[in-house]
PDB file of N, CA and C in Angstrom:
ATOM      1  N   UNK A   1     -43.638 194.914 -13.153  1.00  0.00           N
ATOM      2  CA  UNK A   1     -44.972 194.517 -13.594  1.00  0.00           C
ATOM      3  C   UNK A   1     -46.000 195.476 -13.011  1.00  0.00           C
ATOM      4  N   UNK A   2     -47.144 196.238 -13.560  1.00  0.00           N
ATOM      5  CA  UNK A   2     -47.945 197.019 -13.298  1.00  0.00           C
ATOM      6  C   UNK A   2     -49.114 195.917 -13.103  1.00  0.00           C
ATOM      7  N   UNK A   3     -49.859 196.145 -12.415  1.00  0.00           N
ATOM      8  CA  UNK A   3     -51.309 195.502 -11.896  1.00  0.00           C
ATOM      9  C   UNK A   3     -52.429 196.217 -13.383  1.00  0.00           C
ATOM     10  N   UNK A   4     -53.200 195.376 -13.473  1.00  0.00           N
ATOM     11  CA  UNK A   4     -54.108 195.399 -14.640  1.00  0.00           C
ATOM     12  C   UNK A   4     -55.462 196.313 -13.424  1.00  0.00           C
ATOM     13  N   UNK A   5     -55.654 197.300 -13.776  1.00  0.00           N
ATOM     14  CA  UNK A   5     -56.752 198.469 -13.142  1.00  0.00           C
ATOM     15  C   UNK A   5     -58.511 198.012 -13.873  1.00  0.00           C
ATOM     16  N   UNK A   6     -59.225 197.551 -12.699  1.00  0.00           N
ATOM     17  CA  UNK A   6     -60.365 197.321 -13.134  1.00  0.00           C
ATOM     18  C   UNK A   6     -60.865 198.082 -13.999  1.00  0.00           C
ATOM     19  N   UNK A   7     -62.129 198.206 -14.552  1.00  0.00           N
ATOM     20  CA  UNK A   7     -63.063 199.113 -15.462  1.00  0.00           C
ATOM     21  C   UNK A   7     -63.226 199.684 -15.034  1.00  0.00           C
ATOM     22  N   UNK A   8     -64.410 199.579 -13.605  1.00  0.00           N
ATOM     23  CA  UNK A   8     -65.115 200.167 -12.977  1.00  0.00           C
ATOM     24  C   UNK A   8     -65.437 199.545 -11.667  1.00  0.00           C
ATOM     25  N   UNK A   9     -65.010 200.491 -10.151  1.00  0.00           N
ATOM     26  CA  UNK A   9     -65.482 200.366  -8.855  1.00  0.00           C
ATOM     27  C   UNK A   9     -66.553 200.710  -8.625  1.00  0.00           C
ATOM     28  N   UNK A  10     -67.050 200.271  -7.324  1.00  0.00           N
ATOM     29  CA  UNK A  10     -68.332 200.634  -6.891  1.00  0.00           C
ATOM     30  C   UNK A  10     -67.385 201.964  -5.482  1.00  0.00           C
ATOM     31  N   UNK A  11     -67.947 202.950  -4.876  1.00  0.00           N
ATOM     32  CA  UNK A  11     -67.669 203.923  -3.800  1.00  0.00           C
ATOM     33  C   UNK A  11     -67.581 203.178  -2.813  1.00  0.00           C
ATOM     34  N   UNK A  12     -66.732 203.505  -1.595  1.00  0.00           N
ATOM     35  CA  UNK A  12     -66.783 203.115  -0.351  1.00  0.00           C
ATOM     36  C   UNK A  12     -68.137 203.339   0.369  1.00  0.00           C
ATOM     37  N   UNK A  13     -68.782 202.314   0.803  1.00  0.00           N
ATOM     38  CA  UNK A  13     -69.496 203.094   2.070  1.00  0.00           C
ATOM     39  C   UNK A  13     -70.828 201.666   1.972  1.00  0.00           C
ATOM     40  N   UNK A  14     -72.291 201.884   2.218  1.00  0.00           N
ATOM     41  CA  UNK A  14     -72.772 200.883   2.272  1.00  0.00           C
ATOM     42  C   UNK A  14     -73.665 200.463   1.254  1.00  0.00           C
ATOM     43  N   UNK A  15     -74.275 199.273   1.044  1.00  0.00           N
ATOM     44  CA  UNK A  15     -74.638 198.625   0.352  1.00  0.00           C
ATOM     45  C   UNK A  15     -75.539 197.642   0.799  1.00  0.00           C
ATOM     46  N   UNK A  16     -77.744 197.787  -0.134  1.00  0.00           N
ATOM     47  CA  UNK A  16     -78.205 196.319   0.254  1.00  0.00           C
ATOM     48  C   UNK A  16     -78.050 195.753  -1.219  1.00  0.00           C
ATOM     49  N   UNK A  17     -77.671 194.424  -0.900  1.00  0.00           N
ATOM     50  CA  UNK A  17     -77.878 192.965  -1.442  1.00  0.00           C
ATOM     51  C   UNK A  17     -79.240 193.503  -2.076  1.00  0.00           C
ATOM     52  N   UNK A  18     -79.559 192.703  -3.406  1.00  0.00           N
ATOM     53  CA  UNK A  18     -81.211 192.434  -3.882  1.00  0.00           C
ATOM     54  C   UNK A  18     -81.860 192.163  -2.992  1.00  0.00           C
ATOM     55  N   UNK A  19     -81.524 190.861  -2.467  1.00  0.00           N
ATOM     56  CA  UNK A  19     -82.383 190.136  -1.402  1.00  0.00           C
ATOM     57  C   UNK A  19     -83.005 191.020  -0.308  1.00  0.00           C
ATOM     58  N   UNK A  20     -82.168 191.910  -0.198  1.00  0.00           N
ATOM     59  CA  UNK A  20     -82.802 193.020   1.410  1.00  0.00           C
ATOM     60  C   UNK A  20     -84.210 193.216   1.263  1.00  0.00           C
ATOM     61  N   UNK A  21     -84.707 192.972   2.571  1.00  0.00           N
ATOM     62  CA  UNK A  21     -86.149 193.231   3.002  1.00  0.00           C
ATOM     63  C   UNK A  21     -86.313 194.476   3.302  1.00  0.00           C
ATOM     64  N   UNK A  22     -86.844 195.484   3.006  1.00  0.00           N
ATOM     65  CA  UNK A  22     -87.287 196.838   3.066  1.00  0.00           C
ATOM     66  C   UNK A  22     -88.001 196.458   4.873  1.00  0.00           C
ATOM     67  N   UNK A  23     -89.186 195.556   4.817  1.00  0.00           N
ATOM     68  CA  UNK A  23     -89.622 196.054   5.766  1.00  0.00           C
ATOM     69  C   UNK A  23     -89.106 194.876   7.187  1.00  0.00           C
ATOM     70  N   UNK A  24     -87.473 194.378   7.208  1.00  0.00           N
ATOM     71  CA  UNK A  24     -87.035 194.158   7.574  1.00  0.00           C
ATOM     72  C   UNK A  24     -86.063 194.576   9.057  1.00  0.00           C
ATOM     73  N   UNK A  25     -85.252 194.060   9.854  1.00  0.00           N
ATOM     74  CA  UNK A  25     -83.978 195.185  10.054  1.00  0.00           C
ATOM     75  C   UNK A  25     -83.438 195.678   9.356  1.00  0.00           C
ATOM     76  N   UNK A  26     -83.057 196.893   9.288  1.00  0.00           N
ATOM     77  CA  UNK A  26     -82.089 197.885   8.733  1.00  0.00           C
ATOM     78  C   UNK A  26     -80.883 197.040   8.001  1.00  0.00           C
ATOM     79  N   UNK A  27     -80.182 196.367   8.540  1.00  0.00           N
ATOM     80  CA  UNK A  27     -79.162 195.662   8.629  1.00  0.00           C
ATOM     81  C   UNK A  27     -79.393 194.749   7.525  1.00  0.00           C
ATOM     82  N   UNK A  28     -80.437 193.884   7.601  1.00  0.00           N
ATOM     83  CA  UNK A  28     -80.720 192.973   6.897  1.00  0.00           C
ATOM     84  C   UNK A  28     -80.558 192.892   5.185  1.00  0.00           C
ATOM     85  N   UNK A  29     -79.157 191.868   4.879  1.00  0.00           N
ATOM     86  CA  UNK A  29     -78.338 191.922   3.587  1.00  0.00           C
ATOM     87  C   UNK A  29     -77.749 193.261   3.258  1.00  0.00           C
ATOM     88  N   UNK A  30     -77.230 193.677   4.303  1.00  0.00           N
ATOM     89  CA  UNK A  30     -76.974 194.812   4.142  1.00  0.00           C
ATOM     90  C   UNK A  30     -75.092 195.190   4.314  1.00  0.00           C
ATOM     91  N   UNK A  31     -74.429 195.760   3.691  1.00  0.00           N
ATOM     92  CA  UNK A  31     -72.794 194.893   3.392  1.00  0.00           C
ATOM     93  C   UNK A  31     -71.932 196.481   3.285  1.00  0.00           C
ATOM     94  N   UNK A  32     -71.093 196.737   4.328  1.00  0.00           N
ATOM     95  CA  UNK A  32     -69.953 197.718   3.604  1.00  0.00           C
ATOM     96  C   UNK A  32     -68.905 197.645   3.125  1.00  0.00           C
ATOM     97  N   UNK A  33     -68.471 198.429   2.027  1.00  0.00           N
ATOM     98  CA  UNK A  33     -67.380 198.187   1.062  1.00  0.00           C
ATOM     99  C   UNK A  33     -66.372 198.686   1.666  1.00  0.00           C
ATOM    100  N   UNK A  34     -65.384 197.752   1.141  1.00  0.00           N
ATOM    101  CA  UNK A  34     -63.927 198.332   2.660  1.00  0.00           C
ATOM    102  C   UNK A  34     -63.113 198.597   1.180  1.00  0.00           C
ATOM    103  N   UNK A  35     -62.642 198.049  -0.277  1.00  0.00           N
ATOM    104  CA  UNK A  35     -61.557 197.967  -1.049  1.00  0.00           C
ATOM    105  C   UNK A  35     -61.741 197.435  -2.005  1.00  0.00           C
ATOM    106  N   UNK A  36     -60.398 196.981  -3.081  1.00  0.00           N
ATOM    107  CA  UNK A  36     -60.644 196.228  -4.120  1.00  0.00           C
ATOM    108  C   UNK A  36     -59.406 195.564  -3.446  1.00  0.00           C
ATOM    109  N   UNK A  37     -59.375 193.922  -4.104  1.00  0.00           N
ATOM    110  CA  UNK A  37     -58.586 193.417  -3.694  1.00  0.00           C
ATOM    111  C   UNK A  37     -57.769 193.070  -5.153  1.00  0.00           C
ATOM    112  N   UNK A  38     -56.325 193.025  -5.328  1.00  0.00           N
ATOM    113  CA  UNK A  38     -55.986 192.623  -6.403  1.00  0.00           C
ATOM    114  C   UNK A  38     -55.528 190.942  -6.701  1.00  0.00           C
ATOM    115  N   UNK A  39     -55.941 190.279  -7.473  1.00  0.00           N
ATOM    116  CA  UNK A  39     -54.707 189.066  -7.289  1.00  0.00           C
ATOM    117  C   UNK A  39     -53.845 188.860  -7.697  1.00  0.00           C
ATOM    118  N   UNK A  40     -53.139 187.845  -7.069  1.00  0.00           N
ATOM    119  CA  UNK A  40     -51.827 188.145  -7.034  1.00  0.00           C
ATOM    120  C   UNK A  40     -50.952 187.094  -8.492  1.00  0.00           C
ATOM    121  N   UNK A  41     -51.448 186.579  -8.438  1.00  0.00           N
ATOM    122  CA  UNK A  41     -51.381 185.302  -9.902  1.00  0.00           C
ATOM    123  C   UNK A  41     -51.314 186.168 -11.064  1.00  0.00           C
ATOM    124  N   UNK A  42     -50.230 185.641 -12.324  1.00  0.00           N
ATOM    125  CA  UNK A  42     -50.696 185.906 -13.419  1.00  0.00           C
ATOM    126  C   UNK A  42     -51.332 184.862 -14.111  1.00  0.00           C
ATOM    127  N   UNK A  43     -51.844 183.838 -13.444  1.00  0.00           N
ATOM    128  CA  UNK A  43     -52.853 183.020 -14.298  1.00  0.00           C
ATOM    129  C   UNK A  43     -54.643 182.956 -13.634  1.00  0.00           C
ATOM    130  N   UNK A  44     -55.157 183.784 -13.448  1.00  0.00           N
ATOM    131  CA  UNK A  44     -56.450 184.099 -13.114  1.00  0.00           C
ATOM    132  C   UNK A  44     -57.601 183.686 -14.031  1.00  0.00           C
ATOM    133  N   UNK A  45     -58.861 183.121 -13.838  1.00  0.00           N
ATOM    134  CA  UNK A  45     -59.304 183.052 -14.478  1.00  0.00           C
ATOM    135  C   UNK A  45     -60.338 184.091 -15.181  1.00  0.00           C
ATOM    136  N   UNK A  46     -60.498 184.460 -15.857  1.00  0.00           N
ATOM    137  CA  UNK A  46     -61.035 186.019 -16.552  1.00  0.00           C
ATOM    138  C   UNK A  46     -62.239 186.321 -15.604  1.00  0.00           C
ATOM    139  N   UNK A  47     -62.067 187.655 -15.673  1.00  0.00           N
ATOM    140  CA  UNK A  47     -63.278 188.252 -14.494  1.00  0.00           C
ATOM    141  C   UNK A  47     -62.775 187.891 -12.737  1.00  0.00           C
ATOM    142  N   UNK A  48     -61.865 187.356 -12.942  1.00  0.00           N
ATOM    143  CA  UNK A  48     -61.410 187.562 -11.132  1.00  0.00           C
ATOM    144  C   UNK A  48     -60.062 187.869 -10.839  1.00  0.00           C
ATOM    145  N   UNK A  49     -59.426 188.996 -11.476  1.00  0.00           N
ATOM    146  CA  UNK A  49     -58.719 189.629 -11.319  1.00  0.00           C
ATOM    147  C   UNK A  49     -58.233 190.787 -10.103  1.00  0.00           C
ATOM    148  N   UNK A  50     -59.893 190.996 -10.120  1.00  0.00           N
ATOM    149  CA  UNK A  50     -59.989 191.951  -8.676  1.00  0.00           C
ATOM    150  C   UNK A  50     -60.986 191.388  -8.020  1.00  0.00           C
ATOM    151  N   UNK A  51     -61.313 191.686  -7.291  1.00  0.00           N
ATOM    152  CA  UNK A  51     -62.335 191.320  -5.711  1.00  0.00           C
ATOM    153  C   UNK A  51     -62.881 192.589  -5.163  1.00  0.00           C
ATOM    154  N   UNK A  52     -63.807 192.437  -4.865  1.00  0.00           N
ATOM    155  CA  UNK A  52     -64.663 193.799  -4.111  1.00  0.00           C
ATOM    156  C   UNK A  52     -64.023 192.867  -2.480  1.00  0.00           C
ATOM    157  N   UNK A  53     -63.806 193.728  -1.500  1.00  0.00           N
ATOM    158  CA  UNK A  53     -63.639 193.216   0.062  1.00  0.00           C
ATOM    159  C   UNK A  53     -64.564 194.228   0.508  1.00  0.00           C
ATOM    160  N   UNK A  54     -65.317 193.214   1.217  1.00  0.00           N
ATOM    161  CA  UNK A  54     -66.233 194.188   2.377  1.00  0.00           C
ATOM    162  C   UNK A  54     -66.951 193.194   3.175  1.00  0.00           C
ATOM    163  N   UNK A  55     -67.632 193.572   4.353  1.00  0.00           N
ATOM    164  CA  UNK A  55     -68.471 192.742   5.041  1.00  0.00           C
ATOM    165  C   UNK A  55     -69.618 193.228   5.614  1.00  0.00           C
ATOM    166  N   UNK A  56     -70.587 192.119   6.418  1.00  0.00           N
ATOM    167  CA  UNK A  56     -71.812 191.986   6.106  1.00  0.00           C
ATOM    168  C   UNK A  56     -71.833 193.001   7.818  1.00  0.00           C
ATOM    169  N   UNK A  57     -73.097 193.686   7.902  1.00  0.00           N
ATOM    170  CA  UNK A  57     -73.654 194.596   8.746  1.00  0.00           C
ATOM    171  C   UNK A  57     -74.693 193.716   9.296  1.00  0.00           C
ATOM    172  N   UNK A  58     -74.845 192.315   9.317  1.00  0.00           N
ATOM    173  CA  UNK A  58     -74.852 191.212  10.297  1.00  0.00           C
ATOM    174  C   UNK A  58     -74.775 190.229  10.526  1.00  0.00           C
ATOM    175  N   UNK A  59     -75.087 189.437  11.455  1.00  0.00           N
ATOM    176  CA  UNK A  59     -74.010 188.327  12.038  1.00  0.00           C
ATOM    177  C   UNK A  59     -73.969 186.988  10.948  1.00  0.00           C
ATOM    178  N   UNK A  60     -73.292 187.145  10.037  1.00  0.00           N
ATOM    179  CA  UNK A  60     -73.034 186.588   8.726  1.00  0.00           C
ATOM    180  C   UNK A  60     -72.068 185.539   9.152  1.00  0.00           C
ATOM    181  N   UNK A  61     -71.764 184.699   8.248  1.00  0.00           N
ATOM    182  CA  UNK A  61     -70.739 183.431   8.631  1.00  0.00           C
ATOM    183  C   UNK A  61     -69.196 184.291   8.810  1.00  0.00           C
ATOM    184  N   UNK A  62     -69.184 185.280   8.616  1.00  0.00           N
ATOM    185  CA  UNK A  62     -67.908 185.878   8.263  1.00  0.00           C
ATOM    186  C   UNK A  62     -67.756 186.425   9.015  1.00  0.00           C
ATOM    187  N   UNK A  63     -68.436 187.090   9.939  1.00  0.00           N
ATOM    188  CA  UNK A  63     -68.690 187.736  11.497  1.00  0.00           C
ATOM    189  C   UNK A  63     -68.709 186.771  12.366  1.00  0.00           C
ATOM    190  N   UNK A  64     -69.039 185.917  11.879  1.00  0.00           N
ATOM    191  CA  UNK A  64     -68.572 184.890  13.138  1.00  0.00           C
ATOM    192  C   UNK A  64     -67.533 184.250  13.656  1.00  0.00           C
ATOM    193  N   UNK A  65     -66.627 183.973  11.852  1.00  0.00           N
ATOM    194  CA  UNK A  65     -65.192 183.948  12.000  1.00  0.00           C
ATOM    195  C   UNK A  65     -64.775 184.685  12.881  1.00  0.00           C
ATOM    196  N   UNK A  66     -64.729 185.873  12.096  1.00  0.00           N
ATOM    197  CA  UNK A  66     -63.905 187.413  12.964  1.00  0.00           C
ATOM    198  C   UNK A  66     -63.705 186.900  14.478  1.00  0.00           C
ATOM    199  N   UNK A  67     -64.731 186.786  14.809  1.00  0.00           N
ATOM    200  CA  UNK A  67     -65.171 186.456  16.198  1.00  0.00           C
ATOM    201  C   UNK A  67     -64.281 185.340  17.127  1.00  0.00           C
ATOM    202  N   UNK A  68     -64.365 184.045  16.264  1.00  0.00           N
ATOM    203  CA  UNK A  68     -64.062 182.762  17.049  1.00  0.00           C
ATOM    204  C   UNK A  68     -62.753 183.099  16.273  1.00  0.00           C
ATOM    205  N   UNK A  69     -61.869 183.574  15.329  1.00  0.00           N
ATOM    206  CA  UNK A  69     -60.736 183.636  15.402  1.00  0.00           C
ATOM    207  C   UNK A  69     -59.864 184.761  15.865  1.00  0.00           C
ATOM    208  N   UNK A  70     -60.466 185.623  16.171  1.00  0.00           N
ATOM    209  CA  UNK A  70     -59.871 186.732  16.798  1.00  0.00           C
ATOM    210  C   UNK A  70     -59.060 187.907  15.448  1.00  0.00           C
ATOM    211  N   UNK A  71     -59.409 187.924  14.788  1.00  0.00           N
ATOM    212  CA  UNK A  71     -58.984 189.175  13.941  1.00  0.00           C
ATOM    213  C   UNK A  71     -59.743 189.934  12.919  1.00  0.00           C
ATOM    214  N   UNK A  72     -59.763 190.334  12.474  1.00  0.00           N
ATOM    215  CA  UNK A  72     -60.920 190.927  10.914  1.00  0.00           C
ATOM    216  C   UNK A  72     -60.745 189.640  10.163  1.00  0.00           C
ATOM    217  N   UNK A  73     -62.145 189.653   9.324  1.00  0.00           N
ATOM    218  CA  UNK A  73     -62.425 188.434   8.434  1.00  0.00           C
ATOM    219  C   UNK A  73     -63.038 189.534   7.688  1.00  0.00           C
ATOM    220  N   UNK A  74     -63.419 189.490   6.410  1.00  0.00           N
ATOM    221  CA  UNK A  74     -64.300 189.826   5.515  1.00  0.00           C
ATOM    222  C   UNK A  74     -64.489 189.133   4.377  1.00  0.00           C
ATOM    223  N   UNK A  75     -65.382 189.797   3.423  1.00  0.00           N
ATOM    224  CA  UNK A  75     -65.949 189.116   2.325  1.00  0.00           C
ATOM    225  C   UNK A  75     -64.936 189.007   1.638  1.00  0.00           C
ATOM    226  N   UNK A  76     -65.072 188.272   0.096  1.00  0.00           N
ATOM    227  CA  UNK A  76     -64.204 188.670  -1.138  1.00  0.00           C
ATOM    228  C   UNK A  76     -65.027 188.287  -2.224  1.00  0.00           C
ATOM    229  N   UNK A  77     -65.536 188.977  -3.240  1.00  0.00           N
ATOM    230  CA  UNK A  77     -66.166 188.811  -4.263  1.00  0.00           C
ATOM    231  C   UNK A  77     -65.555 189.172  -5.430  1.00  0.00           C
ATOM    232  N   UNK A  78     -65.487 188.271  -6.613  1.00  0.00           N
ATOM    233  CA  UNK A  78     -64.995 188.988  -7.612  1.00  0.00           C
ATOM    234  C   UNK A  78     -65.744 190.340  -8.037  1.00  0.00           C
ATOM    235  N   UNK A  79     -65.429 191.224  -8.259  1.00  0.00           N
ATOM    236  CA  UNK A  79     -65.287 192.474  -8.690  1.00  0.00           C
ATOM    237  C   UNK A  79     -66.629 192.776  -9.735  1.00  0.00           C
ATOM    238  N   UNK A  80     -66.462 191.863 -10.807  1.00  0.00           N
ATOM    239  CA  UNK A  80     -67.570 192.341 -11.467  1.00  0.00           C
ATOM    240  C   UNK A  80     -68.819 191.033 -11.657  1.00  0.00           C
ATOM    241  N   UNK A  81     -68.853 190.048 -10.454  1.00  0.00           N
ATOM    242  CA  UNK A  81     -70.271 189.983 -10.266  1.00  0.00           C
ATOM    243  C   UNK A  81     -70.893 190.847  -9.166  1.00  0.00           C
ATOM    244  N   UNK A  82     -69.925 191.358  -8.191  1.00  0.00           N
ATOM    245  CA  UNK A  82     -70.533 192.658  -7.696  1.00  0.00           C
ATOM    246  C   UNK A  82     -71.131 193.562  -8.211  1.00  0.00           C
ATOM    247  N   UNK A  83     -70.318 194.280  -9.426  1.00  0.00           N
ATOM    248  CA  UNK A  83     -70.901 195.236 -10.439  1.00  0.00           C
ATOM    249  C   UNK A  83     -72.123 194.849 -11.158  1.00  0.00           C
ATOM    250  N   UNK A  84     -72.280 193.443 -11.498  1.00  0.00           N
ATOM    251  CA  UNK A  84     -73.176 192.690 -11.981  1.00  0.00           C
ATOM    252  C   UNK A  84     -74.917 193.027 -11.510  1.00  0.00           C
ATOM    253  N   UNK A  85     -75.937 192.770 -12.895  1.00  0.00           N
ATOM    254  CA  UNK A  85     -77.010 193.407 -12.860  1.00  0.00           C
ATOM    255  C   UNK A  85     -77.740 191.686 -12.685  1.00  0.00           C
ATOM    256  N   UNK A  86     -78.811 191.605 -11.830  1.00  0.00           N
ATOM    257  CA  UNK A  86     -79.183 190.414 -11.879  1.00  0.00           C
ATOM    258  C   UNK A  86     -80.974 190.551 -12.189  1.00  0.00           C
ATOM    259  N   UNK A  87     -81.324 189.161 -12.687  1.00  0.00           N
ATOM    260  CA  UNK A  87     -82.900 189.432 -12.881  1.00  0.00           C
ATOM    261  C   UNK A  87     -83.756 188.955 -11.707  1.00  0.00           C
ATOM    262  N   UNK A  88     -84.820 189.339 -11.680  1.00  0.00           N
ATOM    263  CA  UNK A  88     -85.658 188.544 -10.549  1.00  0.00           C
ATOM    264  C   UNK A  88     -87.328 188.998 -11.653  1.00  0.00           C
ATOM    265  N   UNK A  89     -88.372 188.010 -11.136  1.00  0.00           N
ATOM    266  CA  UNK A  89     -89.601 188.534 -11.688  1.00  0.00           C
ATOM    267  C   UNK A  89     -89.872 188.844 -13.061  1.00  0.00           C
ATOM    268  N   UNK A  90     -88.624 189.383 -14.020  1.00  0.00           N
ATOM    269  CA  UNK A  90     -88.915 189.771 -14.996  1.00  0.00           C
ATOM    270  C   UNK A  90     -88.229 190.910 -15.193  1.00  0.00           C
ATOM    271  N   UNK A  91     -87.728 191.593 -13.924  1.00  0.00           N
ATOM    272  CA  UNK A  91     -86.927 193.138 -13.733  1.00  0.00           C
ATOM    273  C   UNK A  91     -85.491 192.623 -13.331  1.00  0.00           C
ATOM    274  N   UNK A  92     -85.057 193.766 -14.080  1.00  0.00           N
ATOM    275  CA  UNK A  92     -83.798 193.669 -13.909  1.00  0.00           C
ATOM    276  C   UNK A  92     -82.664 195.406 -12.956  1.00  0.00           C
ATOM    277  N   UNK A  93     -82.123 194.582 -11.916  1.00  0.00           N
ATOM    278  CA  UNK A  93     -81.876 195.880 -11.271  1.00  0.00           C
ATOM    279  C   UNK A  93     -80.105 195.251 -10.519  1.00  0.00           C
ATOM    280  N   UNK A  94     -79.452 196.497 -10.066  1.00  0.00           N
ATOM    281  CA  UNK A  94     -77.705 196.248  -9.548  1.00  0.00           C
ATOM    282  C   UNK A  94     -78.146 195.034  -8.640  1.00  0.00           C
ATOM    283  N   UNK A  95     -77.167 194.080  -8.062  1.00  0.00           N
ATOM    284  CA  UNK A  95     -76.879 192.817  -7.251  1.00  0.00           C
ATOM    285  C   UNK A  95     -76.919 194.157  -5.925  1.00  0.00           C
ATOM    286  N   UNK A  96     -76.305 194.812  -6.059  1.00  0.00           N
ATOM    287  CA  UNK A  96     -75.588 195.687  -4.766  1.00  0.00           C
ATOM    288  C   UNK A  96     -76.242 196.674  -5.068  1.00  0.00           C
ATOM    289  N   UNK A  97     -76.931 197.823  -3.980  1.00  0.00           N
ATOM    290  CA  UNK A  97     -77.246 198.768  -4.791  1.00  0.00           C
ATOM    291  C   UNK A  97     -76.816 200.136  -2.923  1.00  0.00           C
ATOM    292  N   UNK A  98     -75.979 201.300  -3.876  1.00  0.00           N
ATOM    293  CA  UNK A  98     -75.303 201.988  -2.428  1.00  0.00           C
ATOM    294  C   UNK A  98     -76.635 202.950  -1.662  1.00  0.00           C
ATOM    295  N   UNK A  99     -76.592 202.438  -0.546  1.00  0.00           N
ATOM    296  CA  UNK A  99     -77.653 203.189   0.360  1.00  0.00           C
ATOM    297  C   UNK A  99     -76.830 204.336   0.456  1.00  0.00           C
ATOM    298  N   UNK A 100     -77.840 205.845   0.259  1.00  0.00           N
ATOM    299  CA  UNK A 100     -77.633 207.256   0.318  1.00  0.00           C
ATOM    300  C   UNK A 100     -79.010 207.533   1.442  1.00  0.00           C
ATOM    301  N   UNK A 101     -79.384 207.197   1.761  1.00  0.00           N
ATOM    302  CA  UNK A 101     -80.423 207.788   2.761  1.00  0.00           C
ATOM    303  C   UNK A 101     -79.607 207.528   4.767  1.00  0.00           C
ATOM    304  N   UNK A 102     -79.058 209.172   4.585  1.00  0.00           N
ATOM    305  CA  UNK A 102     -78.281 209.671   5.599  1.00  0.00           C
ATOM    306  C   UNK A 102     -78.731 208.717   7.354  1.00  0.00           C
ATOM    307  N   UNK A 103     -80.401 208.666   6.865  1.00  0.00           N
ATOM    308  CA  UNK A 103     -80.728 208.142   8.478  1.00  0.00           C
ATOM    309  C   UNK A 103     -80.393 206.801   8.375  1.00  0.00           C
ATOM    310  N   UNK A 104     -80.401 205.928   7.295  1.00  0.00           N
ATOM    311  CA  UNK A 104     -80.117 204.683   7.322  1.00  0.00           C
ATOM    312  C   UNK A 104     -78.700 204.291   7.500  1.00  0.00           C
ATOM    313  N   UNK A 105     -77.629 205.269   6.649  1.00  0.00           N
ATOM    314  CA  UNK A 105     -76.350 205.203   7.118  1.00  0.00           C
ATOM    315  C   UNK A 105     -76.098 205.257   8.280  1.00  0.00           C
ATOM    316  N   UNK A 106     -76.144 206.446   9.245  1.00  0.00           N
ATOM    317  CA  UNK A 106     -76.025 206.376  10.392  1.00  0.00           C
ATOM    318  C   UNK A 106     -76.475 205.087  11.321  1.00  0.00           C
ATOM    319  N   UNK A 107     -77.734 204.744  10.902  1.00  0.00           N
ATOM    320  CA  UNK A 107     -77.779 203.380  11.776  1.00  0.00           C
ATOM    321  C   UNK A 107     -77.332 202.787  11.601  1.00  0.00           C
ATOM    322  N   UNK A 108     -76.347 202.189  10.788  1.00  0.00           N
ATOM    323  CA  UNK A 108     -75.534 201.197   9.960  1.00  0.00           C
ATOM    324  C   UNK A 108     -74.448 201.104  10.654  1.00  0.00           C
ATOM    325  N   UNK A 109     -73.590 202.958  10.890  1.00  0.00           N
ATOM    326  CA  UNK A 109     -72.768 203.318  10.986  1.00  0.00           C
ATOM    327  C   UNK A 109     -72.734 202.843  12.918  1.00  0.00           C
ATOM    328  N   UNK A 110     -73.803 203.113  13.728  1.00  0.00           N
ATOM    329  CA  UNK A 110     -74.009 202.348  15.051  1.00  0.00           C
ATOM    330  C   UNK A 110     -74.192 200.403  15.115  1.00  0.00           C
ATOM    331  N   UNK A 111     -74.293 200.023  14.318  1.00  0.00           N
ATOM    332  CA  UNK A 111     -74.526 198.855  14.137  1.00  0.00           C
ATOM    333  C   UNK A 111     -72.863 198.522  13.699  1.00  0.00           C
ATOM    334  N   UNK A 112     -71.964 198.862  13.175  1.00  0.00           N
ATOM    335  CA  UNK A 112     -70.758 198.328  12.590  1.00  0.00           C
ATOM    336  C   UNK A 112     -70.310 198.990  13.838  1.00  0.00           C
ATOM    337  N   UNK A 113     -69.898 199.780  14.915  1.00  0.00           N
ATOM    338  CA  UNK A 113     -69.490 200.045  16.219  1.00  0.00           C
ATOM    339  C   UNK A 113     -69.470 199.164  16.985  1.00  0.00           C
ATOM    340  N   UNK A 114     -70.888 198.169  16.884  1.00  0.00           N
ATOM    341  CA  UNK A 114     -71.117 197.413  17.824  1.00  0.00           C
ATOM    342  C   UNK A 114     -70.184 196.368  17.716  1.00  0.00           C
ATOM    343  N   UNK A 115     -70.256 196.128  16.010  1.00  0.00           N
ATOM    344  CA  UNK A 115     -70.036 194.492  15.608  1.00  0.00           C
ATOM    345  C   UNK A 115     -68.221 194.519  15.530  1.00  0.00           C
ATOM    346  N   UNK A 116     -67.595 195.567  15.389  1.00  0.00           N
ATOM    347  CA  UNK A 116     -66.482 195.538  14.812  1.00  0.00           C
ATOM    348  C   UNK A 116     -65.409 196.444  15.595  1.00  0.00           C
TER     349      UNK A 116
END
């Protein structure tokens, strides 16, 4: 049996949520992409076939797991409400959208040192 290959991934690396506050912490809704996850069922219900895995760049319910259970925890989202475009106001823009501004990575990149 061959695994059914999404449409379309999003790149490794980081990501804010809509919700992120610009004039916030850095951190704030702010999420790195670790994989796709496949499932394992052939009875899925359409559109959750794959999973985006990644986790939050702060102290999120899922970081806290990690924590009080002692191993990696992360997210799991189906795949393409990640990819998914959502409205707010009247505009419409990505759910996830990948941070490219080098100074913000790097702080990200000291902030996931700390946490992980």
């Amino acid at each position: 049996m061959s695994l059914p290959m999404p449409k379309r991934v999003p790149e490794v690396g980081f990501y804010y949520h809509y919700k992120h506050d610009p004039s916030g912490p850095v951190n704030n809704y702010a999420y790195e992409v670790l994989g796709i996850g496949f499932h394992t069922e052939d009875d899925t219900r359409p559109g959750e076939e794959h999973f985006l895995v990644y986790r939050p760049m702060y102290e999120a319910s899922v970081y806290k797991a990690s924590k009080e259970l002692g191993i990696p925890c992360f997210d799991a989202r189906p795949l393409e409400m990640w990819m998914e475009h959502v409205t707010k106001d009247g505009q419409e823009f990505p759910r996830f959208k990948k941070i490219t501004d080098p100074l913000i990575i790097e702080q990200l990149k000291k902030i996931r040192s700390t946490m992980y």
